[in-house]
C-alpha atoms as a PDB file:
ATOM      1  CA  UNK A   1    -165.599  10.287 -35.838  1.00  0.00           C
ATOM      2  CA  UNK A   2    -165.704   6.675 -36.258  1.00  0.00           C
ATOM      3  CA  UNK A   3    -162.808   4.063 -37.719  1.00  0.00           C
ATOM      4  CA  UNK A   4    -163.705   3.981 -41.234  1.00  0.00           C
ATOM      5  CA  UNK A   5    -162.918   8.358 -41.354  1.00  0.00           C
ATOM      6  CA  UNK A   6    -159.340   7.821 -39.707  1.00  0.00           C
ATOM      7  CA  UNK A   7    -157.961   5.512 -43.031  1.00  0.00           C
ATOM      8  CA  UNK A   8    -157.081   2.583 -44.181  1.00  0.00           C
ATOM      9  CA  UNK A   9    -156.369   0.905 -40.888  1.00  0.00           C
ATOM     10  CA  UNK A  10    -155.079  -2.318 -40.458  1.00  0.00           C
ATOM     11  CA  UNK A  11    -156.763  -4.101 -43.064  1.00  0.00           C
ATOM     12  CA  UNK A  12    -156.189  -2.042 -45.839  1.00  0.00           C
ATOM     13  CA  UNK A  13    -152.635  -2.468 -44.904  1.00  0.00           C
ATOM     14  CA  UNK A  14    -152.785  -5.989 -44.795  1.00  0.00           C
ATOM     15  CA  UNK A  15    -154.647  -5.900 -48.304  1.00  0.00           C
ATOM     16  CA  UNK A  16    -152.038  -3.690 -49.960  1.00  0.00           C
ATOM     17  CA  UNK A  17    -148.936  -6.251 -48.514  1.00  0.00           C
ATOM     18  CA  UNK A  18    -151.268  -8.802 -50.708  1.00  0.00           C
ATOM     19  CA  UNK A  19    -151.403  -7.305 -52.903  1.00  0.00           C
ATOM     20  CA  UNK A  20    -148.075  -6.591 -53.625  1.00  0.00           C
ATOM     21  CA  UNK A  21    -147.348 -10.357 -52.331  1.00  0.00           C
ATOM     22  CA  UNK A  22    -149.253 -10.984 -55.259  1.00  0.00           C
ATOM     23  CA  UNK A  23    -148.053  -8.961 -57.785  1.00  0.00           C
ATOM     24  CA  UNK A  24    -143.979 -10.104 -57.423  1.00  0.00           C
ATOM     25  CA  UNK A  25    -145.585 -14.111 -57.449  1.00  0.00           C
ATOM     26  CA  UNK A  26    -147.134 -13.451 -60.940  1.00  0.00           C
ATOM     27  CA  UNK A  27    -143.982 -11.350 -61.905  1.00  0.00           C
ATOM     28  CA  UNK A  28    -141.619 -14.521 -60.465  1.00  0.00           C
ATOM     29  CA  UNK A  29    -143.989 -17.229 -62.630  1.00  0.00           C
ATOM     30  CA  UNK A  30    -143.530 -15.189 -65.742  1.00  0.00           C
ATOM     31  CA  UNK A  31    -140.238 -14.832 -65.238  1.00  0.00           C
ATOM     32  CA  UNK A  32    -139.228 -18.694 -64.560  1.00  0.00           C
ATOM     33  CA  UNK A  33    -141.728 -19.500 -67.583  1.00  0.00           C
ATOM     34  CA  UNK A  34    -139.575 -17.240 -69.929  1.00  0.00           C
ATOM     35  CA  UNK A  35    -136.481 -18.837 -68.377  1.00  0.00           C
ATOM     36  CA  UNK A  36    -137.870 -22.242 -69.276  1.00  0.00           C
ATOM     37  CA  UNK A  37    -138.558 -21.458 -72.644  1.00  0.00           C
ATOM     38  CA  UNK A  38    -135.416 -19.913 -73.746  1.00  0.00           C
ATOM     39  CA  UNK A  39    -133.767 -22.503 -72.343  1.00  0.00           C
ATOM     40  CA  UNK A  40    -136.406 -25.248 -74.693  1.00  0.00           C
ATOM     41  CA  UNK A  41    -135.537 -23.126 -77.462  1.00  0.00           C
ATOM     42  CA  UNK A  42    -131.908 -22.701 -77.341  1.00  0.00           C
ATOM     43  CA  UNK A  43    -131.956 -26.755 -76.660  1.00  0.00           C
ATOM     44  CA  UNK A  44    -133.887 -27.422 -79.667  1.00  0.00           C
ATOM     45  CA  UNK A  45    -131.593 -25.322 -81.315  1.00  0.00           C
ATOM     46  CA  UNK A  46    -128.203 -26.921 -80.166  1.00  0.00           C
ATOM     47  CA  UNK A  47    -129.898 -30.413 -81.391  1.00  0.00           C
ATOM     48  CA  UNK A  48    -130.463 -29.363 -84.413  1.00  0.00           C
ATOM     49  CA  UNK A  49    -126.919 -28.044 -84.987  1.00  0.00           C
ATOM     50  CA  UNK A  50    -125.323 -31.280 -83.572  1.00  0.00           C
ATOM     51  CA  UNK A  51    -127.488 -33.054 -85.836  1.00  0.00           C
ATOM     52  CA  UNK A  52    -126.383 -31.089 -88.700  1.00  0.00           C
ATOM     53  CA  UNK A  53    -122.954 -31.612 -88.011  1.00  0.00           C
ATOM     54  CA  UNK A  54    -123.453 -35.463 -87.521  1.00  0.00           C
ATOM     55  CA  UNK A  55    -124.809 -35.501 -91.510  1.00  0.00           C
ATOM     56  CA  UNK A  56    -122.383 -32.908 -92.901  1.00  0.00           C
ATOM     57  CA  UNK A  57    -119.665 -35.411 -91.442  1.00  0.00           C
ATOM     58  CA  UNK A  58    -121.271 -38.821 -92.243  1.00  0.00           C
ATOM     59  CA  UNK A  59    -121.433 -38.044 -95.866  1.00  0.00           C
END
């Protein structure tokens, strides 16, 4: 019986933890990239209104 029958060993463990590793860093970058763009969008938004409310009182 040699080292490759008696599992994964040490290395497969290692690659699954990088796996993983891997998996929550993508998960994180999505997640801060969907934070940034609600946050672009709801800015955009609130400078629009404030604009709007600047004319609607100018006139």
């Amino acid at each position: 019986m040699s080292d490759r029958d008696s599992g994964p060993g040490f290395l497969g463990v290692v690659e699954a933890l990088l796996a993983i590793v891997g998996a929550l860093t993508v998960m994180g970058v999505l997640a801060v990239a969907a934070s940034v763009l609600a946050w672009e969008m709801e800015l955009r938004r609130s400078e629009q209104e404030t604009s709007l409310d600047e004319a609607s009182t100018s006139s």
